[in-house]
PDB file of N, CA and C in Angstrom:
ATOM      1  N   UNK A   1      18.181 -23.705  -3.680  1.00  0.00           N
ATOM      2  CA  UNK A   1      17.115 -23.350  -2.767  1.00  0.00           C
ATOM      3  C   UNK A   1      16.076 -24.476  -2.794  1.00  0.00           C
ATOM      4  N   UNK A   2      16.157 -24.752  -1.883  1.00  0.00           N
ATOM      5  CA  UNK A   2      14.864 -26.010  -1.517  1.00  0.00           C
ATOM      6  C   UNK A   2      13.029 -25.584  -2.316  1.00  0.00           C
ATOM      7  N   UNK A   3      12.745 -26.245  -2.651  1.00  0.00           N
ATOM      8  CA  UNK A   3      11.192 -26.145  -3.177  1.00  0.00           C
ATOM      9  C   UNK A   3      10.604 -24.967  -1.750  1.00  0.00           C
ATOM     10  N   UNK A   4      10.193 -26.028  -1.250  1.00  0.00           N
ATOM     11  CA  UNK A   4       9.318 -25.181  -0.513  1.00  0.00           C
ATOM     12  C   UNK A   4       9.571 -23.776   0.253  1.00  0.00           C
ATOM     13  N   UNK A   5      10.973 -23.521   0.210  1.00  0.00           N
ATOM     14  CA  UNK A   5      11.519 -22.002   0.644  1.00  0.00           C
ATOM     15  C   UNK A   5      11.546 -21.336  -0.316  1.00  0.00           C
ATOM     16  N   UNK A   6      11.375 -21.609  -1.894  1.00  0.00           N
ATOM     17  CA  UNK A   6      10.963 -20.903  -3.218  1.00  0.00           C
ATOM     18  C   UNK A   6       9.638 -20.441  -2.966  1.00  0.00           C
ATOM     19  N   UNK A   7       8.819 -21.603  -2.695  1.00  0.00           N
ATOM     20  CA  UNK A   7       7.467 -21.000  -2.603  1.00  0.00           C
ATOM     21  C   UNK A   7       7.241 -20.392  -1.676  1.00  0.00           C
ATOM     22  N   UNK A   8       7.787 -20.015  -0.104  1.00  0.00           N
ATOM     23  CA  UNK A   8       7.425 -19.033   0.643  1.00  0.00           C
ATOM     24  C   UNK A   8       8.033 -17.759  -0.152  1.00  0.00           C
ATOM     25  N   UNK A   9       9.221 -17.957  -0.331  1.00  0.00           N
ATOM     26  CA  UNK A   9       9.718 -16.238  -1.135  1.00  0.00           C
ATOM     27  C   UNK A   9       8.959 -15.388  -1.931  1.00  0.00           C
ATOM     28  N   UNK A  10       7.941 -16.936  -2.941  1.00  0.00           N
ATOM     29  CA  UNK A  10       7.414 -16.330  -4.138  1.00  0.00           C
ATOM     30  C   UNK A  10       6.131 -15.352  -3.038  1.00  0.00           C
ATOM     31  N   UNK A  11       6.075 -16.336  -2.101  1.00  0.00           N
ATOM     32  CA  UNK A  11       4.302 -16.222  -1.889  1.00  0.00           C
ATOM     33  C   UNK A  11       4.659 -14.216  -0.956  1.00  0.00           C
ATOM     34  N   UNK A  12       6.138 -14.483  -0.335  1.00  0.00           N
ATOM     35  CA  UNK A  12       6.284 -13.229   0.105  1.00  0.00           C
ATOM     36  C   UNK A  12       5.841 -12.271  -0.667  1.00  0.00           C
ATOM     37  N   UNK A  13       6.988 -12.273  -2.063  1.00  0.00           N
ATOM     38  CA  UNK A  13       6.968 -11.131  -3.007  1.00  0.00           C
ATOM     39  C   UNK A  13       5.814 -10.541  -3.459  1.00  0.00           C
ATOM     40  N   UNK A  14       4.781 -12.193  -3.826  1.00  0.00           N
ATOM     41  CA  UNK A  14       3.496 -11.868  -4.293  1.00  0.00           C
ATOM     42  C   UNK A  14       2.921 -11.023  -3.111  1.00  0.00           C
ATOM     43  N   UNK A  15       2.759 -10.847  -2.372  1.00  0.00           N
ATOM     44  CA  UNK A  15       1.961 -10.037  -0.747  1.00  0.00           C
ATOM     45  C   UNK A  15       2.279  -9.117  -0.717  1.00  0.00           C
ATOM     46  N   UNK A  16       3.641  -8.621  -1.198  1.00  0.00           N
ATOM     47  CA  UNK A  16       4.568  -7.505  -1.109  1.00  0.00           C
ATOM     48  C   UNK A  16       3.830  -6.422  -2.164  1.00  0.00           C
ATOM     49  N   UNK A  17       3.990  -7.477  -3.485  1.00  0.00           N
ATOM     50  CA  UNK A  17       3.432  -6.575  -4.734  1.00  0.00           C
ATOM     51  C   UNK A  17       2.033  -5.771  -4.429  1.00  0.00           C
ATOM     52  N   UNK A  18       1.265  -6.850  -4.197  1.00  0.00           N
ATOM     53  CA  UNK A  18      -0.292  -6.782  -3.714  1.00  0.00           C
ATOM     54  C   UNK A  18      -0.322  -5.731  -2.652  1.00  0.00           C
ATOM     55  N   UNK A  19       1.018  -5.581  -2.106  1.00  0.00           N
ATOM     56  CA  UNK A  19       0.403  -4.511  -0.958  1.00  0.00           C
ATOM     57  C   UNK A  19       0.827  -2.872  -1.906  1.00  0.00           C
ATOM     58  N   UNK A  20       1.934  -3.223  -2.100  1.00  0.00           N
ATOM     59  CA  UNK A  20       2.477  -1.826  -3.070  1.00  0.00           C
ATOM     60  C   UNK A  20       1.180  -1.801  -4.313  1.00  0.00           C
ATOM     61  N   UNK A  21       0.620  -2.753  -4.675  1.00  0.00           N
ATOM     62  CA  UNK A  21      -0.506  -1.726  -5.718  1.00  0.00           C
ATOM     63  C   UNK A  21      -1.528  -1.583  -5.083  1.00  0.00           C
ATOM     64  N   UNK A  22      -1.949  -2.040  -3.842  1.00  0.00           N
ATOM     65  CA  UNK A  22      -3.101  -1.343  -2.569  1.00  0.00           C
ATOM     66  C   UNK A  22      -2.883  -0.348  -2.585  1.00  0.00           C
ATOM     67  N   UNK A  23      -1.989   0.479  -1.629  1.00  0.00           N
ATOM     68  CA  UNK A  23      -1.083   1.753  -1.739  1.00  0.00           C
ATOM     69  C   UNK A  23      -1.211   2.678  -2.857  1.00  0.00           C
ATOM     70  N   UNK A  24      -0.568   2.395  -4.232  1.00  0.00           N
ATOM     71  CA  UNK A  24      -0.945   2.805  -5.023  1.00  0.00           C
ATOM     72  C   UNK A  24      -2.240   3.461  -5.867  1.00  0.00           C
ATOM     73  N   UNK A  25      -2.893   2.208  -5.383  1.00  0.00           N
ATOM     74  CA  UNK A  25      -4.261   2.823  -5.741  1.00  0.00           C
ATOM     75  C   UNK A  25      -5.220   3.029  -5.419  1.00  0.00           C
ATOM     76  N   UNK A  26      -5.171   3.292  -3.771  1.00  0.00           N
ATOM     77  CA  UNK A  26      -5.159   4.392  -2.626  1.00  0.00           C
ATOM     78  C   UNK A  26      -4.926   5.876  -3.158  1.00  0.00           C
ATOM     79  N   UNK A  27      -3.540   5.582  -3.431  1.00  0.00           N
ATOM     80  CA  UNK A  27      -3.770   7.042  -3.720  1.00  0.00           C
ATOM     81  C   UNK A  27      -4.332   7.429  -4.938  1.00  0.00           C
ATOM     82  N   UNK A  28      -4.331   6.774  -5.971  1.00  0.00           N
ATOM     83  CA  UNK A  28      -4.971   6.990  -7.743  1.00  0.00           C
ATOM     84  C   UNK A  28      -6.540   7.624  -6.946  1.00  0.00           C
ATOM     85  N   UNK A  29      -6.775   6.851  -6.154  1.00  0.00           N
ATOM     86  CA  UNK A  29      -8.370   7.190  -6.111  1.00  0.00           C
ATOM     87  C   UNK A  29      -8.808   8.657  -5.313  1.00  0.00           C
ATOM     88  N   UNK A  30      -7.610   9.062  -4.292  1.00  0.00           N
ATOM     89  CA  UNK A  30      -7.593  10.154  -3.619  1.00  0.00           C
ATOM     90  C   UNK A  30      -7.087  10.941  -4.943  1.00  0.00           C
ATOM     91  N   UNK A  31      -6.056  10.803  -5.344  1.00  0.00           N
ATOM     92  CA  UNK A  31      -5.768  12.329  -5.960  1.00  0.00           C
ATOM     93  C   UNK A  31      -7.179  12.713  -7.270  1.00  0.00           C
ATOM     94  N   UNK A  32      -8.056  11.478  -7.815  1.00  0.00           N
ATOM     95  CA  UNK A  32      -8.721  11.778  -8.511  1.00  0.00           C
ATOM     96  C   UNK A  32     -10.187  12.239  -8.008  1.00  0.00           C
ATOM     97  N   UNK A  33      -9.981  11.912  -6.960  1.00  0.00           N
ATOM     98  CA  UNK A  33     -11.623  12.743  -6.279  1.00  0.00           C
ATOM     99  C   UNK A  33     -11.024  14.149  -5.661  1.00  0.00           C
ATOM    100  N   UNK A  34      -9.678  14.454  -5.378  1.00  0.00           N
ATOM    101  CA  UNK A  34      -9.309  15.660  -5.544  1.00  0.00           C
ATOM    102  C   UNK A  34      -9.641  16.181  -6.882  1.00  0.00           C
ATOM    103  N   UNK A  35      -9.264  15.676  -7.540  1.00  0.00           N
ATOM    104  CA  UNK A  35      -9.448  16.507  -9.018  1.00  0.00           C
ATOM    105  C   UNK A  35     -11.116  17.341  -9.311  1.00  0.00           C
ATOM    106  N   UNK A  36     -11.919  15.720  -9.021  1.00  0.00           N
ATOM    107  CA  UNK A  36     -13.054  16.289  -9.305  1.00  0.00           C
ATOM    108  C   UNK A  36     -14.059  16.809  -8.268  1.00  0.00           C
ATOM    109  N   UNK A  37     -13.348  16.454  -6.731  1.00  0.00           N
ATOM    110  CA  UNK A  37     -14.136  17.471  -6.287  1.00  0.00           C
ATOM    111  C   UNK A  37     -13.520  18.886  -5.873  1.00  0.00           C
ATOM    112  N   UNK A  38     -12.517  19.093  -6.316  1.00  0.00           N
ATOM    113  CA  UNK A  38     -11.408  20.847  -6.302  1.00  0.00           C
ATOM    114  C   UNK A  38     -10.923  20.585  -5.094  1.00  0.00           C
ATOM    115  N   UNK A  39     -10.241  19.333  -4.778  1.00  0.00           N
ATOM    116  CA  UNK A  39      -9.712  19.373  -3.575  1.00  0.00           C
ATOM    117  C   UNK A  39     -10.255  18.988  -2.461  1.00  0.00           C
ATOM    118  N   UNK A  40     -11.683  18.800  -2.227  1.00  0.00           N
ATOM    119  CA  UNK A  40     -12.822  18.579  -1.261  1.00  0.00           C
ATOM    120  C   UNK A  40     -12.788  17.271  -1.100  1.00  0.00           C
ATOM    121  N   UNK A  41     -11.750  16.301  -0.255  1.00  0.00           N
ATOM    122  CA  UNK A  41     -12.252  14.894  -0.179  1.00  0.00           C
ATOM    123  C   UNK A  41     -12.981  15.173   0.719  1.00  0.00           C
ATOM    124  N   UNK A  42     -14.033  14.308   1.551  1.00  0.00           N
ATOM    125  CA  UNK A  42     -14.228  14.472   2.529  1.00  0.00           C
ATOM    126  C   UNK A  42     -13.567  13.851   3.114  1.00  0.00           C
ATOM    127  N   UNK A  43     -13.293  13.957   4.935  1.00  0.00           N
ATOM    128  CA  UNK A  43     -12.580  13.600   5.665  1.00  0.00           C
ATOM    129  C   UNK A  43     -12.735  12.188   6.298  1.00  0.00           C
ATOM    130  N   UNK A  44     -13.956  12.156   5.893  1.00  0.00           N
ATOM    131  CA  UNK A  44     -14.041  10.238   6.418  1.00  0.00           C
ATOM    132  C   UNK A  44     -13.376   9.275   5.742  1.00  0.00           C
ATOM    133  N   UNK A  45     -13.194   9.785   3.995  1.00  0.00           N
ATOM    134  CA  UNK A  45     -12.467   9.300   2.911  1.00  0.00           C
ATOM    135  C   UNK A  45     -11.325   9.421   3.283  1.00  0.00           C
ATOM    136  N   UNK A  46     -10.353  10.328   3.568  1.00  0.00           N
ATOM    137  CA  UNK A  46      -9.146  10.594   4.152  1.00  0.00           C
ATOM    138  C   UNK A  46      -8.732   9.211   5.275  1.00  0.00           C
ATOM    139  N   UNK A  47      -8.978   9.620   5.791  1.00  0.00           N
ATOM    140  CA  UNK A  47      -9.148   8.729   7.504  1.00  0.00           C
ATOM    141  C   UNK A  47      -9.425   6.989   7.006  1.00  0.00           C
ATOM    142  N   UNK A  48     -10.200   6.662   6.053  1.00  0.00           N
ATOM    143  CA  UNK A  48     -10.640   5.361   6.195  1.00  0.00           C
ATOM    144  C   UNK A  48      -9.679   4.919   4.915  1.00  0.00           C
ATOM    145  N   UNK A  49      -9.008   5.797   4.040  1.00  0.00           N
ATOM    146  CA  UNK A  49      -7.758   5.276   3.339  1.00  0.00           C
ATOM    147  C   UNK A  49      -6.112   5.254   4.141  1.00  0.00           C
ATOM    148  N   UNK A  50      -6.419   5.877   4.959  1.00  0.00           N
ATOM    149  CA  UNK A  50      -5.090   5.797   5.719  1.00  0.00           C
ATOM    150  C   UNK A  50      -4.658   5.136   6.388  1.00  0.00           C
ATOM    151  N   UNK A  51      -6.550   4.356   6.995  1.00  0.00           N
ATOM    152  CA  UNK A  51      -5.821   2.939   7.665  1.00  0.00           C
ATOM    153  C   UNK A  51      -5.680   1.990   6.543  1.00  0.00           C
ATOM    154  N   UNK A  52      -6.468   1.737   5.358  1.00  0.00           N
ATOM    155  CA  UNK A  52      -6.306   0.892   4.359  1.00  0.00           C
ATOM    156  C   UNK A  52      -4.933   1.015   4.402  1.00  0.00           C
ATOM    157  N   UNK A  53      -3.906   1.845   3.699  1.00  0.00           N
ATOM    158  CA  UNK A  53      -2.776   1.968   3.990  1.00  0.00           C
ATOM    159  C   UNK A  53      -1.652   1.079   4.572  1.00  0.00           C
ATOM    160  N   UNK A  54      -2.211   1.779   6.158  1.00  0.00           N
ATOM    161  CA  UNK A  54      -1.497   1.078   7.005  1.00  0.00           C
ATOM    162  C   UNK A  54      -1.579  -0.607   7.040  1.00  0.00           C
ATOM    163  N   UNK A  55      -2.578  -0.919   6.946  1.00  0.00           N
ATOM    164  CA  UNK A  55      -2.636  -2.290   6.864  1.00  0.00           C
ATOM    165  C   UNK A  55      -2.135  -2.805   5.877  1.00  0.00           C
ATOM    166  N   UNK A  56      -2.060  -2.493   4.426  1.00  0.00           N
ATOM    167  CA  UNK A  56      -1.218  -2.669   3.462  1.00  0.00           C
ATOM    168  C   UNK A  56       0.123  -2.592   3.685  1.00  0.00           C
ATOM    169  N   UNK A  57       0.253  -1.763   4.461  1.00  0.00           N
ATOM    170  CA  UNK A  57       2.423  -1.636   4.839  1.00  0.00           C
ATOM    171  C   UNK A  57       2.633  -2.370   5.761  1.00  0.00           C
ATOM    172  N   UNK A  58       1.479  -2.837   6.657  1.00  0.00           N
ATOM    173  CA  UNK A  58       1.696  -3.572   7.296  1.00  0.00           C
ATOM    174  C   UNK A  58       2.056  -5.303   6.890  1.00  0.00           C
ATOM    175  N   UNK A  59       1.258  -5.424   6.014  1.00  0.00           N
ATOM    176  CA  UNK A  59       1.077  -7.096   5.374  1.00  0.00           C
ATOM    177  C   UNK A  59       2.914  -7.086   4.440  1.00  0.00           C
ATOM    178  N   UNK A  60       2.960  -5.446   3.681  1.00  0.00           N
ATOM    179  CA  UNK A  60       4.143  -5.453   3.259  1.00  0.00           C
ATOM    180  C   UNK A  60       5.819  -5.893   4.249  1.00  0.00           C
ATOM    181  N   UNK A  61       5.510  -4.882   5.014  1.00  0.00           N
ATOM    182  CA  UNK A  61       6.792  -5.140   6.374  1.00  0.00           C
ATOM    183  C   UNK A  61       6.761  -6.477   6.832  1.00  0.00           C
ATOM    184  N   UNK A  62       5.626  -6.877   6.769  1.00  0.00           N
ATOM    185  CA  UNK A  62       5.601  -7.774   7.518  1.00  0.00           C
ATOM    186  C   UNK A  62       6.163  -9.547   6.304  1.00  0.00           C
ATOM    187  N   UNK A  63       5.532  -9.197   5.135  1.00  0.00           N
ATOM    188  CA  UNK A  63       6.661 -10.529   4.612  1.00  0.00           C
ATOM    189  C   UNK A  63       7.802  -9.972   3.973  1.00  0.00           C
ATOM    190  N   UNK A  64       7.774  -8.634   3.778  1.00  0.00           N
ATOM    191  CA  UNK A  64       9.629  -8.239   2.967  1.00  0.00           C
ATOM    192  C   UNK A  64       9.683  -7.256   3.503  1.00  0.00           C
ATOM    193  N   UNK A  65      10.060  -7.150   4.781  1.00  0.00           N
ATOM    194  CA  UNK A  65      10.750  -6.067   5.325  1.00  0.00           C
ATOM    195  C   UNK A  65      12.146  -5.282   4.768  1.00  0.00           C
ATOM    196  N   UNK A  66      12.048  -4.193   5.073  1.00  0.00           N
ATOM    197  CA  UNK A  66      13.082  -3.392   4.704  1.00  0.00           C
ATOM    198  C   UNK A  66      12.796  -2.698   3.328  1.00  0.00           C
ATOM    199  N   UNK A  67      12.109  -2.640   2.717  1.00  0.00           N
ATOM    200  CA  UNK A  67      11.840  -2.433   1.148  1.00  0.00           C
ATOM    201  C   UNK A  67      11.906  -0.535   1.367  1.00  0.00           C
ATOM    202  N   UNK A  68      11.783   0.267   0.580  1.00  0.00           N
ATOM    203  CA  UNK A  68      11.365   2.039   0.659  1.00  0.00           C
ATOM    204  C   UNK A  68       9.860   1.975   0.584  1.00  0.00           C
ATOM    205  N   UNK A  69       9.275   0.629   0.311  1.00  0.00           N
ATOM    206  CA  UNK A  69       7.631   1.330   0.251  1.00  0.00           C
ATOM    207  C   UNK A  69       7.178   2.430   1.603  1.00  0.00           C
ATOM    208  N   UNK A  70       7.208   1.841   2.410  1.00  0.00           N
ATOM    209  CA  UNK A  70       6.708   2.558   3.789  1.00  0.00           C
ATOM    210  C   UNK A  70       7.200   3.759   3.403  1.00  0.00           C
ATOM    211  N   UNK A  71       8.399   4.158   3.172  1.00  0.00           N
ATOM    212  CA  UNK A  71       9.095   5.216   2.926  1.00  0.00           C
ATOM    213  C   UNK A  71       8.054   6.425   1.811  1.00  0.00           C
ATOM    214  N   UNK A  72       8.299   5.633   0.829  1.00  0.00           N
ATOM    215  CA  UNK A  72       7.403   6.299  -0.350  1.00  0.00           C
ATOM    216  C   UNK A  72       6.104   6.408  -0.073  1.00  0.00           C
ATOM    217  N   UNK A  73       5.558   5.833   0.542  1.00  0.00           N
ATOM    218  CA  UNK A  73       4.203   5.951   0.744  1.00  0.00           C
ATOM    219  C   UNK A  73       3.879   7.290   2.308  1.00  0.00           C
ATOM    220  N   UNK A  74       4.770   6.701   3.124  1.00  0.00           N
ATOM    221  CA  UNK A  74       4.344   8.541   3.923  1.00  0.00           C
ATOM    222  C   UNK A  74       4.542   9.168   3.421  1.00  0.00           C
ATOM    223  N   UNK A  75       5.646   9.503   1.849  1.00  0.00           N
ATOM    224  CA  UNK A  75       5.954  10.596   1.533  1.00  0.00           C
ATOM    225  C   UNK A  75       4.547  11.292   0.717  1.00  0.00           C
ATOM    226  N   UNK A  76       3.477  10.532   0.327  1.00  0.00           N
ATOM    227  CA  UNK A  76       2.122  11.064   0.169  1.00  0.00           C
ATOM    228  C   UNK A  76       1.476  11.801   1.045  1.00  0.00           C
ATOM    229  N   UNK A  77       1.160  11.470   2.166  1.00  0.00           N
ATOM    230  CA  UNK A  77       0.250  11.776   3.188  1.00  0.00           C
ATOM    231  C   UNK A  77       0.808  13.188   3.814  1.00  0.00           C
TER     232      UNK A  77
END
């Protein structure tokens, strides 16, 4: 593999990762203000993590397509 098609792959994966622990901790932060507020997010919180989200699956699809994140991640919402 040529140098510089290593470093786009790496730079993919790295974007990929970065988007799967966005996602992730998206949700760490929703299920724990569930916790402490008994379920009460408010709904602007809802709404303004979901596009975070999306834009995260988006940056994901968009350099390593095909992966289950997208998958796993509606399976939250």
């Amino acid at each position: 593999m040529h140098a510089d098609e290593e470093l786009r792959q790496m730079l993919r994966d790295l974007l990929w990762l970065n988007s799967l622990i966005a996602t992730e901790l998206i949700q760490i932060t929703e299920n724990t203000s569930a916790i402490l507020r008994e379920g009460n997010i408010p709904e602007s919180c809802l709404t303004e993590h979901a596009h975070l989200r999306a834009v995260a699956l988006d940056i994901a699809d968009r350099y390593l397509p095909g992966t289950e994140l997208r998958k796993h991640v509606e399976k939250h919402g």
